[in-house]
Protein backbone atom coordinates (compact mmCIF):
# COMPACT_ATOMS: atom_id res chain seq x y z
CA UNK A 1 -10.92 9.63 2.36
CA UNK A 2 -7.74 10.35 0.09
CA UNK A 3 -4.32 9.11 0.61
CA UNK A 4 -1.28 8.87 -1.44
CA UNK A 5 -0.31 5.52 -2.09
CA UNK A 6 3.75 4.89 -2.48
CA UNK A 7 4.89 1.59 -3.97
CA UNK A 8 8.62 0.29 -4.06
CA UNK A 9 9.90 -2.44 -5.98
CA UNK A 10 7.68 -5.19 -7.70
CA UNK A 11 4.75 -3.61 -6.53
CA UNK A 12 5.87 -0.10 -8.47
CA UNK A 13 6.32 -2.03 -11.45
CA UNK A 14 3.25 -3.85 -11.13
CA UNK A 15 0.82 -0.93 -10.60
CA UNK A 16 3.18 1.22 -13.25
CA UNK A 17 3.34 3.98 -11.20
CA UNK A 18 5.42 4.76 -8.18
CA UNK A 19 2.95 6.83 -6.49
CA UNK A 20 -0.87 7.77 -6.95
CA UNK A 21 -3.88 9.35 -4.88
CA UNK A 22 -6.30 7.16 -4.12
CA UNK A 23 -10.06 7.58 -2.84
CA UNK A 24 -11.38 4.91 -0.74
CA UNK A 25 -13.89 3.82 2.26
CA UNK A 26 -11.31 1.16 3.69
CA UNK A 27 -12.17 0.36 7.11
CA UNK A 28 -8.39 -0.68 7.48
CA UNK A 29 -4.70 -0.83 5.60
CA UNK A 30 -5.56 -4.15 4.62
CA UNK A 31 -8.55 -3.56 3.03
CA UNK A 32 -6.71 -0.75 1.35
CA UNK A 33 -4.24 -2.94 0.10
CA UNK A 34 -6.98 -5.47 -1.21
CA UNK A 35 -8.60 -2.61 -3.20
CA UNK A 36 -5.20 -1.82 -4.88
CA UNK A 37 -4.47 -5.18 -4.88
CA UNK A 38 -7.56 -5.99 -7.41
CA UNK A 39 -7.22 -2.74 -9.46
CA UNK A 40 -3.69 -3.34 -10.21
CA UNK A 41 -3.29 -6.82 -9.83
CA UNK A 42 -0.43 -6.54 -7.35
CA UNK A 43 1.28 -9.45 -7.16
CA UNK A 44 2.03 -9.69 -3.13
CA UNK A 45 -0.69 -11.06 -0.42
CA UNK A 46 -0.54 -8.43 2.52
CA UNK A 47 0.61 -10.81 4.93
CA UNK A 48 4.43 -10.85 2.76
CA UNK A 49 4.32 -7.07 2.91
CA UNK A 50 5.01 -4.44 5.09
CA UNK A 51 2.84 -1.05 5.07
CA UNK A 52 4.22 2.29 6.78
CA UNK A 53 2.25 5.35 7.20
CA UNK A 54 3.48 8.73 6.86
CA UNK A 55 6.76 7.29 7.06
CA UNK A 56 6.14 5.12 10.39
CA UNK A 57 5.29 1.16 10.14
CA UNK A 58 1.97 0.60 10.52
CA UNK A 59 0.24 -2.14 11.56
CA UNK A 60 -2.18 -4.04 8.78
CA UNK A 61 -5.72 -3.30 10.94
CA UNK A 62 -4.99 0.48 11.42
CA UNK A 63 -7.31 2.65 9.76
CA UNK A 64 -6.23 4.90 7.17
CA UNK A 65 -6.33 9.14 7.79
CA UNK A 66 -7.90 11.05 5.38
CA UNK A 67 -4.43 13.09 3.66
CA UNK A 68 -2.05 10.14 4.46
CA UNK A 69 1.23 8.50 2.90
CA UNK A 70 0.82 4.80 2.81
CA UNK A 71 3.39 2.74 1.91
CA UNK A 72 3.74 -0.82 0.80
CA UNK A 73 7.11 -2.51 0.93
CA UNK A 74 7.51 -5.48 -0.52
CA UNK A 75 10.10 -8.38 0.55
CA UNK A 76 13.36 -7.24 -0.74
CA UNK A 77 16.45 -9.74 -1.80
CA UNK A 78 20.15 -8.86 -1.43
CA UNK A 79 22.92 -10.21 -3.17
């Protein structure tokens, strides 16, 4: 399956890219994550983020759709 991948914040600047298409057999968003996770060497475990899917929250044990938008959002600060 392919699905755009959308990252926001640390993870953007982590993976250097604010977007990519990504192929993958994950059985589930976390195991999505976990792929990314390696390649990039994002610096979040799953369990601080949250992941949306074409622009709804998802929940971590959903499977990904083949032509998706995932999105991981990281824990944000305010000031």
């Amino acid at each position: 399956m392919k699905v755009t991948v959308l990252y926001f914040a640390a993870l953007r600047d982590a993976s250097g890219v604010a977007s990519e298409i990504v192929e993958s057999a994950a059985v589930d968003l976390r195991s999505l994550y976990g792929e990314l996770q390696e390649c990039h060497r994002l610096p979040f475990p799953a369990r601080q983020l949250r992941v949306a899917v074409d622009g709804e929250f998802a929940h971590w044990d959903d499977a990904p759709r083949d032509g998706s938008e995932v999105a991981f959002i990281p824990p944000v600060s305010g000031g």
